[in-house]
N, C-alpha and C. Protein backbone atom coordinates (compact mmCIF):
# COMPACT_ATOMS: atom_id res chain seq x y z
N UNK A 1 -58.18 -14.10 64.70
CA UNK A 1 -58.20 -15.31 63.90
C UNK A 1 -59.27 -15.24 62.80
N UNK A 2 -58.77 -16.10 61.66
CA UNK A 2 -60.13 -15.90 60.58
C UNK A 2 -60.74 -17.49 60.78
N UNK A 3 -61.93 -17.54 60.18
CA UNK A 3 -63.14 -18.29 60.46
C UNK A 3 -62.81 -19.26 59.91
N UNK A 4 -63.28 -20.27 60.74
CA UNK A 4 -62.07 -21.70 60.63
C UNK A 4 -61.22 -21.64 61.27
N UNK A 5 -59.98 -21.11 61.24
CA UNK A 5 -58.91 -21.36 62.18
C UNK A 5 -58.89 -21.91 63.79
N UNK A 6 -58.08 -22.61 64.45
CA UNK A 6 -57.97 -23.23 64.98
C UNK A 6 -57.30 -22.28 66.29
N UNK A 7 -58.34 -22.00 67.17
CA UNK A 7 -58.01 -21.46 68.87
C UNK A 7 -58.04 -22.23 69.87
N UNK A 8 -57.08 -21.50 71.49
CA UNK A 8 -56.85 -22.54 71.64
C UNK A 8 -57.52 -21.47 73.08
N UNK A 9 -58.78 -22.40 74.15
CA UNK A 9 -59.26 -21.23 74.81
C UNK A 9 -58.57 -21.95 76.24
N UNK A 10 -58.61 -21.09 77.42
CA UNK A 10 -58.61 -21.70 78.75
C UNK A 10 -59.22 -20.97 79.29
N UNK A 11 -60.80 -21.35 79.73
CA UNK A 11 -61.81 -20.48 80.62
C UNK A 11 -61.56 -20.36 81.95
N UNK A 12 -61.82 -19.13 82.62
CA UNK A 12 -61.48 -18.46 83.80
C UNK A 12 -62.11 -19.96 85.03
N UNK A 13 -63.29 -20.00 84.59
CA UNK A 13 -64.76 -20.91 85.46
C UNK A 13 -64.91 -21.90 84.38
N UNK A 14 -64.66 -23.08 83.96
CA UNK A 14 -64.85 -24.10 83.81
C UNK A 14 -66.01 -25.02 83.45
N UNK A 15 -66.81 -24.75 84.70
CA UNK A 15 -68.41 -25.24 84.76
C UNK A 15 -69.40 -24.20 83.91
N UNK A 16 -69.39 -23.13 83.71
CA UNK A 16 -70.76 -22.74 83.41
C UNK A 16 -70.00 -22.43 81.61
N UNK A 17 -68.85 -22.83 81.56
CA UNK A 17 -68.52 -22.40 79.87
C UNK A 17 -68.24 -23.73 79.67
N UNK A 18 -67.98 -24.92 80.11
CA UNK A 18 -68.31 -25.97 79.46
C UNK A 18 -70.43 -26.34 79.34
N UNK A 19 -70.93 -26.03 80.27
CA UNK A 19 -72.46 -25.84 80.19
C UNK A 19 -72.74 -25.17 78.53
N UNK A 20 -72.18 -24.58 78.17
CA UNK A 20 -72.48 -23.24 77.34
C UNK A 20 -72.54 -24.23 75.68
N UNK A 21 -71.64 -25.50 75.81
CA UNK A 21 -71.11 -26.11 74.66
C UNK A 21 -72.11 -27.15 74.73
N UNK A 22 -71.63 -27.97 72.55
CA UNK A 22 -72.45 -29.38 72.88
C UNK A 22 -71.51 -30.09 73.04
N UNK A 23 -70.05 -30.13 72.89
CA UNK A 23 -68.67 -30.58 72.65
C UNK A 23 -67.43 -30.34 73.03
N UNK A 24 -66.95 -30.93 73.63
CA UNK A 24 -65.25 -29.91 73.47
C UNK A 24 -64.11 -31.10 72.73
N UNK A 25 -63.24 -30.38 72.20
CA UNK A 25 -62.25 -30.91 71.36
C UNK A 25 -61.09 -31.20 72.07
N UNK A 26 -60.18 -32.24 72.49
CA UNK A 26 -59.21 -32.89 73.01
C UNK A 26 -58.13 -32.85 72.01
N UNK A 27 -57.04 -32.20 72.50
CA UNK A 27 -56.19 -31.91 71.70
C UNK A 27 -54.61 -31.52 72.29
N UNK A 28 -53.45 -32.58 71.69
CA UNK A 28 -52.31 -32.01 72.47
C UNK A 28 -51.43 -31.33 71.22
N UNK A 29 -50.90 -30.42 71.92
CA UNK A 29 -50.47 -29.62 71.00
C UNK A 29 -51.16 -29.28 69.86
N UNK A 30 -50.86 -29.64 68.21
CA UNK A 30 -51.69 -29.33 67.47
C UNK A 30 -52.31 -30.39 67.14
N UNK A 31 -52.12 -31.42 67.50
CA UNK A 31 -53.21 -32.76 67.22
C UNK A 31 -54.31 -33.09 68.13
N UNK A 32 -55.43 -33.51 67.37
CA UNK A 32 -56.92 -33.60 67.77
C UNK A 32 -56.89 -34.85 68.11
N UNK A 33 -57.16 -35.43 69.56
CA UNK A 33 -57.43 -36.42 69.84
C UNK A 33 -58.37 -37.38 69.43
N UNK A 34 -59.35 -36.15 69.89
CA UNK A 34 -60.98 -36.95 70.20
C UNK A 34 -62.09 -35.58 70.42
N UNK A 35 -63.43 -36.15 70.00
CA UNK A 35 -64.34 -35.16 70.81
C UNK A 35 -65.05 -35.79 71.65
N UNK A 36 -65.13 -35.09 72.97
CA UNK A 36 -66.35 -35.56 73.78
C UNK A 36 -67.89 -34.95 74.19
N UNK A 37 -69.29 -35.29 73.71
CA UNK A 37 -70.33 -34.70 73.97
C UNK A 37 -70.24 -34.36 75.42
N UNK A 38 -71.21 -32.94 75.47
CA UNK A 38 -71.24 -32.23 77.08
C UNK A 38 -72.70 -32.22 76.81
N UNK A 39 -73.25 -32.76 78.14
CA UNK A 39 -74.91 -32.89 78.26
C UNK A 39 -75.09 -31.75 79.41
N UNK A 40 -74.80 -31.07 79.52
CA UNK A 40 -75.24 -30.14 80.95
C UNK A 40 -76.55 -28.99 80.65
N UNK A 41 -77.17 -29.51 79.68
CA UNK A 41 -78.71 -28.48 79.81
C UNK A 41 -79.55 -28.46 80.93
N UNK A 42 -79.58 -27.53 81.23
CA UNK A 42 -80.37 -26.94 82.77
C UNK A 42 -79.68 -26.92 83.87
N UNK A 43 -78.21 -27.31 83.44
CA UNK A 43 -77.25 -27.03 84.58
C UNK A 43 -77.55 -25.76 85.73
């Protein structure tokens, strides 16, 4: 993909790659719902 473009991921483990983010993007199909902040520092 080039920079910008729009991926679409599904992590193996869940918990320590949502930890990893400040955000994740909600999205069905190609429309963007919503974003929701992820607070998990020092998880």
């Amino acid at each position: 993909p080039t920079v910008g473009s729009k991926v679409r991921v599904t992590p193996a483990h869940v918990d320590p790659t949502m930890a990893m983010h400040d955000h994740v993007w909600l999205v069905r199909g190609d429309e963007v719902l919503d974003r929701w902040p992820i607070d998990l520092r020092g998880w």
